[in-house]
Protein backbone atom coordinates (compact mmCIF):
# COMPACT_ATOMS: atom_id res chain seq x y z
CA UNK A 1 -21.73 -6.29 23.23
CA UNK A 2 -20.09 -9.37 25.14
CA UNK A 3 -15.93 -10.30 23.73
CA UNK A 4 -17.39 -13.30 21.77
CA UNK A 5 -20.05 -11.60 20.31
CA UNK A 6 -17.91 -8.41 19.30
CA UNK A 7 -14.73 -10.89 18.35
CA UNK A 8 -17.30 -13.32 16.36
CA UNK A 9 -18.80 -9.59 14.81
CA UNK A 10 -15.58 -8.66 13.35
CA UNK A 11 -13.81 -11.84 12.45
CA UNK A 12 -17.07 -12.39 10.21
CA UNK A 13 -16.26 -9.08 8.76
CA UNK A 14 -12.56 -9.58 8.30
CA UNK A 15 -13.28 -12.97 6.62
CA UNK A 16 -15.99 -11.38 4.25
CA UNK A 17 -13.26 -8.95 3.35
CA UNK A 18 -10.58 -11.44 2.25
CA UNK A 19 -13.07 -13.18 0.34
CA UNK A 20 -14.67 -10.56 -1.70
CA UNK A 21 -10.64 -9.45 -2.24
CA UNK A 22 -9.88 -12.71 -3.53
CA UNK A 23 -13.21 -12.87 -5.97
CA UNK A 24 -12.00 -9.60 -7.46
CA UNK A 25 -8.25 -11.49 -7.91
CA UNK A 26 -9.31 -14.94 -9.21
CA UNK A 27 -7.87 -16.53 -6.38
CA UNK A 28 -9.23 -19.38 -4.02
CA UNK A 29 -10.00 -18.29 -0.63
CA UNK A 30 -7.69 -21.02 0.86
CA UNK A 31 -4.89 -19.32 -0.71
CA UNK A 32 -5.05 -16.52 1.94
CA UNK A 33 -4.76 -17.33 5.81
CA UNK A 34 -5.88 -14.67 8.65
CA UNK A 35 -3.10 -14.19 11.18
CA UNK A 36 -4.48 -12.37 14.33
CA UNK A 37 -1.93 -9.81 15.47
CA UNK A 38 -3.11 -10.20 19.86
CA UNK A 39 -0.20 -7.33 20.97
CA UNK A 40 -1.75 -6.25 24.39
CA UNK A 41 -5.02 -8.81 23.84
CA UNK A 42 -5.14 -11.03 26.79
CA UNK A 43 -5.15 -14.76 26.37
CA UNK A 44 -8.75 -15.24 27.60
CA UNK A 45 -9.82 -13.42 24.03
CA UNK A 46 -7.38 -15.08 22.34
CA UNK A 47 -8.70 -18.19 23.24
CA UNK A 48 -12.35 -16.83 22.24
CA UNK A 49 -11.15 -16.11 19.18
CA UNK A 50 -9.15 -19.78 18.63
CA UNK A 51 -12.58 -21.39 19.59
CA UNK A 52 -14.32 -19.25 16.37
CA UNK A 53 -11.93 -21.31 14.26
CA UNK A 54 -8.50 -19.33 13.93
CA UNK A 55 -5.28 -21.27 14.70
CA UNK A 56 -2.66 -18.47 13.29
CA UNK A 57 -1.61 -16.11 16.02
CA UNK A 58 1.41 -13.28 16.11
CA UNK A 59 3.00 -10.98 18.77
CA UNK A 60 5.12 -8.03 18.48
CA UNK A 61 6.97 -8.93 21.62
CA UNK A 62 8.54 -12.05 23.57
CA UNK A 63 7.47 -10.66 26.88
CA UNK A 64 4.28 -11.33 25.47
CA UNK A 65 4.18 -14.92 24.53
CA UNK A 66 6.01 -15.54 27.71
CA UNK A 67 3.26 -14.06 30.18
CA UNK A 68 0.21 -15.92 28.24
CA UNK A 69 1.97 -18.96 27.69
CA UNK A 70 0.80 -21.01 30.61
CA UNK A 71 -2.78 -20.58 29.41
CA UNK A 72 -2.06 -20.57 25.54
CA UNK A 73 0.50 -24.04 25.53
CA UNK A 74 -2.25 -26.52 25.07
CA UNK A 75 -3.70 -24.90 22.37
CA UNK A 76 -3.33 -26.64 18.62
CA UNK A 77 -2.14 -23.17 16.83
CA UNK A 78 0.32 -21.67 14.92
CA UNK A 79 2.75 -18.90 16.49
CA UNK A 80 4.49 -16.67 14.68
CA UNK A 81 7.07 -13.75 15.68
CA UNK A 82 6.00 -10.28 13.81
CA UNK A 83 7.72 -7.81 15.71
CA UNK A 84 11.59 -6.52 15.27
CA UNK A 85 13.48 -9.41 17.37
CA UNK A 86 16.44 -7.74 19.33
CA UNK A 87 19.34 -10.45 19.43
CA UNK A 88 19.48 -11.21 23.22
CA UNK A 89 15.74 -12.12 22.18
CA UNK A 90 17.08 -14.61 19.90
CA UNK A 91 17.44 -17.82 23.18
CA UNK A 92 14.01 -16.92 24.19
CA UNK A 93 11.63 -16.40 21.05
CA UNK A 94 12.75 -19.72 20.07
CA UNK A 95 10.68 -21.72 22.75
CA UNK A 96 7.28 -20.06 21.95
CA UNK A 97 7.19 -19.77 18.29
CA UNK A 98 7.02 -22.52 15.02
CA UNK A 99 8.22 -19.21 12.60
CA UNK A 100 10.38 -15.80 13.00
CA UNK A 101 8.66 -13.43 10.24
CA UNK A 102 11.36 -10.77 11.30
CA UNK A 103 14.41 -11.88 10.77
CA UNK A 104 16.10 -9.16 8.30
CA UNK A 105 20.04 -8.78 9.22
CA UNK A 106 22.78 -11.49 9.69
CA UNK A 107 23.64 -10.44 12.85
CA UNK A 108 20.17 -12.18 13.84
CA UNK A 109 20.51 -14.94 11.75
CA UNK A 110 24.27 -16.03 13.75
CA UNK A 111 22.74 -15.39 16.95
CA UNK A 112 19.47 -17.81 15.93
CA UNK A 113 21.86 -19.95 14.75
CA UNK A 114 23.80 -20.71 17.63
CA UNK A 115 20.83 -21.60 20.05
CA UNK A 116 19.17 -23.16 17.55
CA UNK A 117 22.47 -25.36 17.26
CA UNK A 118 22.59 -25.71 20.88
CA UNK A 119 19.35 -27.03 21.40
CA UNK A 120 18.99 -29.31 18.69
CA UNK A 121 16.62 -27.54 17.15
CA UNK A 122 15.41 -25.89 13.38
CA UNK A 123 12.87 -22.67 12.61
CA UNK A 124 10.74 -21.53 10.23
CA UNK A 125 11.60 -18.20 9.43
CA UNK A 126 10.38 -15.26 6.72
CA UNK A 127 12.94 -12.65 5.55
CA UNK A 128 11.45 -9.02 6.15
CA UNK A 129 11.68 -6.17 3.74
CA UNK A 130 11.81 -2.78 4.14
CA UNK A 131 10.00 -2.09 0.74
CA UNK A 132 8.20 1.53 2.18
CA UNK A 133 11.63 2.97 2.55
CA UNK A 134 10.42 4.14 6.03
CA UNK A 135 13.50 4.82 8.41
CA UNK A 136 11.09 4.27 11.29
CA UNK A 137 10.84 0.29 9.87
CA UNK A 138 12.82 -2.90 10.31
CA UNK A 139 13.70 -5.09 7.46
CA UNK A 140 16.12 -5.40 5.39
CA UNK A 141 16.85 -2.88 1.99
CA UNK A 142 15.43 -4.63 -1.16
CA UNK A 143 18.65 -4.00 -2.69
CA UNK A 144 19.67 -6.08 0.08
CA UNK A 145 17.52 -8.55 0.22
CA UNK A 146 18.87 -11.43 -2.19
CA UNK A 147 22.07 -11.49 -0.93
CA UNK A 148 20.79 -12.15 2.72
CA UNK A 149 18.72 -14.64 1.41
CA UNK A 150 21.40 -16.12 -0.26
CA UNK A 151 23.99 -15.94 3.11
CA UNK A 152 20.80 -17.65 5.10
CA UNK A 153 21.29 -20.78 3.11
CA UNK A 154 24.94 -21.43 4.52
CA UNK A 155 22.45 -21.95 8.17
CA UNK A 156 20.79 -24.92 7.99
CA UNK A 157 18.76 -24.17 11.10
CA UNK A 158 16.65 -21.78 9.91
CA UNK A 159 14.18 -22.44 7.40
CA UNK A 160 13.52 -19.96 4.79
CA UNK A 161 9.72 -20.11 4.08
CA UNK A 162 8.92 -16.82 2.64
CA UNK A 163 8.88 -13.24 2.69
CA UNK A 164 7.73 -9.94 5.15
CA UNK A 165 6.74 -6.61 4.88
CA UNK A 166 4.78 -3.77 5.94
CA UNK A 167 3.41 -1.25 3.34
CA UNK A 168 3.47 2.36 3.16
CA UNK A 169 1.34 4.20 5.34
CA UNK A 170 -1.37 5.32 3.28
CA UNK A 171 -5.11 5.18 3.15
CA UNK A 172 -4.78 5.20 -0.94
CA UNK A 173 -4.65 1.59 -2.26
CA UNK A 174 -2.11 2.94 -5.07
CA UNK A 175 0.57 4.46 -2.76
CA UNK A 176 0.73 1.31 -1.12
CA UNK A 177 0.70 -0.73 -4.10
CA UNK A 178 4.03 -0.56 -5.42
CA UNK A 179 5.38 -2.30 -1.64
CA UNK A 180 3.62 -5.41 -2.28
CA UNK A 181 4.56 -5.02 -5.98
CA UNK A 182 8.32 -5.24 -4.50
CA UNK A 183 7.82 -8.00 -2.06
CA UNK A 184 6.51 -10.19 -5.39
CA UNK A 185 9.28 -9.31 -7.45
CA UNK A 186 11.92 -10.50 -4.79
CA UNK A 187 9.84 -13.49 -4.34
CA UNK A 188 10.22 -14.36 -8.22
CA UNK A 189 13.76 -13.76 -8.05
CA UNK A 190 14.92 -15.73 -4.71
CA UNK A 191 12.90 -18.66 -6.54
CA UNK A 192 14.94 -18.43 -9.62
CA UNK A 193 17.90 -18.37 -7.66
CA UNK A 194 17.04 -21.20 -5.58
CA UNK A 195 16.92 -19.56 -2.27
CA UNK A 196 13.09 -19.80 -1.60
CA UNK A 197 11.01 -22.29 -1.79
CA UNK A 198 8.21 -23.15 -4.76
CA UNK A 199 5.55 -22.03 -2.53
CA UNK A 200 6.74 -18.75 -1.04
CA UNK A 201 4.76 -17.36 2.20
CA UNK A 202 4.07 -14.26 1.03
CA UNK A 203 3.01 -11.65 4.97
CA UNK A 204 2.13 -8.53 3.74
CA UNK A 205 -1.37 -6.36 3.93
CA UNK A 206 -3.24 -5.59 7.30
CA UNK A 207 -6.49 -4.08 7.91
CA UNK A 208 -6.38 -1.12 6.08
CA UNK A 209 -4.52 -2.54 2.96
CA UNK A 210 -5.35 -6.05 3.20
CA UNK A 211 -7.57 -6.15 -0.05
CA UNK A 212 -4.79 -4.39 -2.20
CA UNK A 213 -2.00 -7.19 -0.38
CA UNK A 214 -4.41 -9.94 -1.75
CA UNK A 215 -4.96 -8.52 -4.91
CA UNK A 216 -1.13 -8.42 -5.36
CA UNK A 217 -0.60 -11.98 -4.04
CA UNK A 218 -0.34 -11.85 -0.65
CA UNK A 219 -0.72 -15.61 1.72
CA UNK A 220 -1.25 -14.06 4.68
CA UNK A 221 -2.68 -10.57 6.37
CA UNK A 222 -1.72 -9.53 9.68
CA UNK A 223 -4.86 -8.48 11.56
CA UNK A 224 -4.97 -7.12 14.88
CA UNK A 225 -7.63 -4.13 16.30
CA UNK A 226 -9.73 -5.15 13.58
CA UNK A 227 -10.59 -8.01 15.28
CA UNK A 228 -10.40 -7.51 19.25
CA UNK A 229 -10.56 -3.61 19.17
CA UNK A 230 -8.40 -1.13 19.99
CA UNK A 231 -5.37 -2.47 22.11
CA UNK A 232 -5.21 -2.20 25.62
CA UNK A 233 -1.51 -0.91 26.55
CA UNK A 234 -2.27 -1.37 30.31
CA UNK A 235 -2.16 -5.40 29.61
């Protein structure tokens, strides 16, 4: 099967998913946006995949946006930063991306700061929690979470629009539940504090729990082999 075909295959699929997810929830289909995860997808697919109608793309790694931006610049889409962001990261994510989904420790938040500062500049940024408990995870603790959110306020720079995580391992819907479940209860209380916004980005569920993320109120999934199959680490 030719990339476009394959890429139009699955994207159907994908899109079929988050719709019958969102049937079963009550929810409007618009409420939920597709963010294609391209880690190790070259930027001739992604482009296939922009021309099927996506415009949400995110990449585990700066290196990455850096070698496909020349062919990926011109494009009228949305970039997002999904992977953990290493501070001396900080100067360099900032030119390829309109939102940080990552950010979960102040250190980051200074260092974002200051060359945001620098150049005259403001992000979009999500707050990611580690609500699996997972060692092996970034994010910050949900214990944790409120008063980070609360500390990003004093930066004027960054841009709280919502809230990040990545659920529990498991191929049973109600393991995985009680992350999401987490992720909406911090939501309700950073609003009642003040310290996110009305409408709250909510980036949690990928392709194996995407339907129980929706069904719990997720905004957007994170989709990546689902869509371009399996990743190619020789990119």
């Amino acid at each position: 099967m030719e990339d476009l075909d394959l890429i139009r295959e699955n994207l159907a699929q994908i899109h079929a998913r988050m719709k019958a997810a969102c049937a079963r929830a009550n929810r409007n289909t618009n409420e939920v946006r597709l963010l294609m995860a391209t880690k190790t997808v070259s930027a001739t697919r992604i482009k296939l995949a922009i021309g099927l109608g996506e415009n949400l793309i995110g990449e585990n790694k700066v290196q990455e946006y850096t070698e496909k931006w020349e062919d990926l610049k011109d494009l009228a889409i949305e970039r997002h930063f999904i992977g953990h962001l290493q501070t001396n990261k900080a100067k360099d994510v900032i030119k390829y991306v309109n939102c940080i989904e990552s950010v979960d420790r102040i250190e980051l938040v200074e260092k974002l700061d200051q060359r945001l500062q620098y150049e005259g500049k403001s992000i979009d940024m999500y707050l990611e929690v580690n609500t699996s408990g997972e060692e092996s995870k970034s994010g910050v603790a949900p214990e944790k979470a409120l008063a980070l959110l609360q500390a990003i306020k004093n930066y004027d720079t960054l841009r709280v629009k919502g809230l990040m995580t990545i659920g529990l391992p498991s191929d049973d819907p109600e393991m995985v539940r009680p992350c999401f479940r987490t992720l909406v209860s911090l939501r309700d209380k950073g609003q009642q504090a003040g310290w996110l916004p009305d409408h709250c980005e909510l980036s949690m569920g990928m392709s194996r729990d995407m339907e129980t993320a929706i069904e719990e109120g997720s905004t957007i999934i994170r989709v990546g082999s689902a869509i371009f199959g399996n990743r190619n680490y020789a990119l």
